[in-house]
Protein backbone atom coordinates (compact mmCIF):
# COMPACT_ATOMS: atom_id res chain seq x y z
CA UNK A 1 0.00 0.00 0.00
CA UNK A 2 3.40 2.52 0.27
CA UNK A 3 2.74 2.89 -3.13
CA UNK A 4 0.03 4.61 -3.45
CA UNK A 5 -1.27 8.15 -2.02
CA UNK A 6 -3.84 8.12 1.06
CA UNK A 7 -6.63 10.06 1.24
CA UNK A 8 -8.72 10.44 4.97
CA UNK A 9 -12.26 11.08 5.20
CA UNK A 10 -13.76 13.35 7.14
CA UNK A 11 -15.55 12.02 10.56
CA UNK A 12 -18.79 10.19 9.44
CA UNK A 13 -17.58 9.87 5.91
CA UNK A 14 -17.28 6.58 5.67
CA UNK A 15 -20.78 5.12 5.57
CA UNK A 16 -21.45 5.94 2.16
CA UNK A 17 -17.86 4.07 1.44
CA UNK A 18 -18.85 0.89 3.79
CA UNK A 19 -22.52 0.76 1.91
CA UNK A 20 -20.40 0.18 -1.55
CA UNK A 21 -21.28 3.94 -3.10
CA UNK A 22 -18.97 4.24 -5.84
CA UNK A 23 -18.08 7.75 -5.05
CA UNK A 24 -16.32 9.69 -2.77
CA UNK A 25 -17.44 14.31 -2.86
CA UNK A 26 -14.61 16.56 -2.41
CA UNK A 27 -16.44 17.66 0.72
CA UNK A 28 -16.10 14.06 2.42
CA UNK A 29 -12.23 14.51 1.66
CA UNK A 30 -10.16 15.44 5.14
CA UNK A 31 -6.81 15.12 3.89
CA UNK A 32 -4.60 14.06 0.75
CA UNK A 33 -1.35 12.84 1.51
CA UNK A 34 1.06 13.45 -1.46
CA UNK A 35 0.23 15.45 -4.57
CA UNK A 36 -2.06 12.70 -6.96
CA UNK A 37 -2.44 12.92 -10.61
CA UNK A 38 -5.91 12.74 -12.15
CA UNK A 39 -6.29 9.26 -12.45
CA UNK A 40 -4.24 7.76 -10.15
CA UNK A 41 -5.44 4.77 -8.07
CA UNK A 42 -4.64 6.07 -4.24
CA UNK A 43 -6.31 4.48 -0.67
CA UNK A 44 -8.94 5.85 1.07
CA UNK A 45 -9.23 5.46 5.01
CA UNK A 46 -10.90 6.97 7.67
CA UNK A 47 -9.83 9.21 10.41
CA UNK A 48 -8.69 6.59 12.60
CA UNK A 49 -6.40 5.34 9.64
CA UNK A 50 -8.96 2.41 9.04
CA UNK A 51 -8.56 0.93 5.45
CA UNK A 52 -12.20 1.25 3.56
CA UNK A 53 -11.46 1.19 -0.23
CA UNK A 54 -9.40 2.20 -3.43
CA UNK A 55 -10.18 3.93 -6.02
CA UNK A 56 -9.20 6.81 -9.06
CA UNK A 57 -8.43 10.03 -8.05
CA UNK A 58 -9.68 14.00 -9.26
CA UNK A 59 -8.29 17.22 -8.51
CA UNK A 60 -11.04 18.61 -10.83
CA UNK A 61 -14.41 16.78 -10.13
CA UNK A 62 -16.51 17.47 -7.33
CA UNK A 63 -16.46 13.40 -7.02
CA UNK A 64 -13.12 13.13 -5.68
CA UNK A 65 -12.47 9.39 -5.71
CA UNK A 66 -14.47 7.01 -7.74
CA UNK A 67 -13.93 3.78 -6.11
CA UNK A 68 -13.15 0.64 -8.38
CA UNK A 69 -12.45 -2.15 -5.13
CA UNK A 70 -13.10 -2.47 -1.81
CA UNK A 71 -10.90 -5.42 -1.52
CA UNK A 72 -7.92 -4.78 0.29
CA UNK A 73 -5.74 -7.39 -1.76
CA UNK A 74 -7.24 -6.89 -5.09
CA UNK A 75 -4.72 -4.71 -7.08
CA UNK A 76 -5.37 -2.25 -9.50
CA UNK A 77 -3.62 -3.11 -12.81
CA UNK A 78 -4.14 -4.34 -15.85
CA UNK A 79 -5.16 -7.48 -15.49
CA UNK A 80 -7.85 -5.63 -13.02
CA UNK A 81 -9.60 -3.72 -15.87
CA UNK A 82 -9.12 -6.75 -17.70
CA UNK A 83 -11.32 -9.15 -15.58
CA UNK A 84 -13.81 -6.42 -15.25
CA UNK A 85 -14.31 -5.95 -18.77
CA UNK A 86 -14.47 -10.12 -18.89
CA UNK A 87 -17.26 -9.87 -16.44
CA UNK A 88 -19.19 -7.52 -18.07
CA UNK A 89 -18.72 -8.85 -21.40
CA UNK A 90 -20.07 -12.28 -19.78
CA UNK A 91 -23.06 -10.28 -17.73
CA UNK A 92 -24.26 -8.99 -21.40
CA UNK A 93 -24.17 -12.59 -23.09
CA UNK A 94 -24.86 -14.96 -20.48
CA UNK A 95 -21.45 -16.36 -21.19
């Protein structure tokens, strides 16, 4: 997890996060640790440094992290998008 940049929620933030919403308003957003590029994946805790989910970053959207897992050891990479865009693929045709 070094790797990537934190972001903490404000207090009471999180319940949106722990109910699976895919997105995470500017407002909920305590603190960024680092200086993220638009689209980079970074970890999202709460205040007590409690690991909830990961996600893609925005400096310019008022949705400031759209999640993509909420599995700590699922990675996002490649292979990530890839078996996402199997699953969907097989969602459409039954496969």
């Amino acid at each position: 997890m070094n790797q990537f940049v934190k972001v903490t929620l404000n207090k009471g933030r999180e319940g949106s996060v722990l109910r699976r919403h895919p997105w995470i308003f500017s407002g909920a957003v305590k603190n960024v640790e680092g200086n993220p590029a638009d689209g980079q994946t970074v970890e999202v805790f709460t205040p007590d440094r409690q690991w909830l989910a990961r996600g893609s970053y925005s400096s310019k959207s008022q949705i400031r992290v759209r999640l993509l897992s909420y599995d700590l050891d699922e990675h996002i990479d490649e292979q990530f998008f890839e078996n996402k865009m199997f699953e969907a693929f097989c969602n459409i045709y039954e496969y």
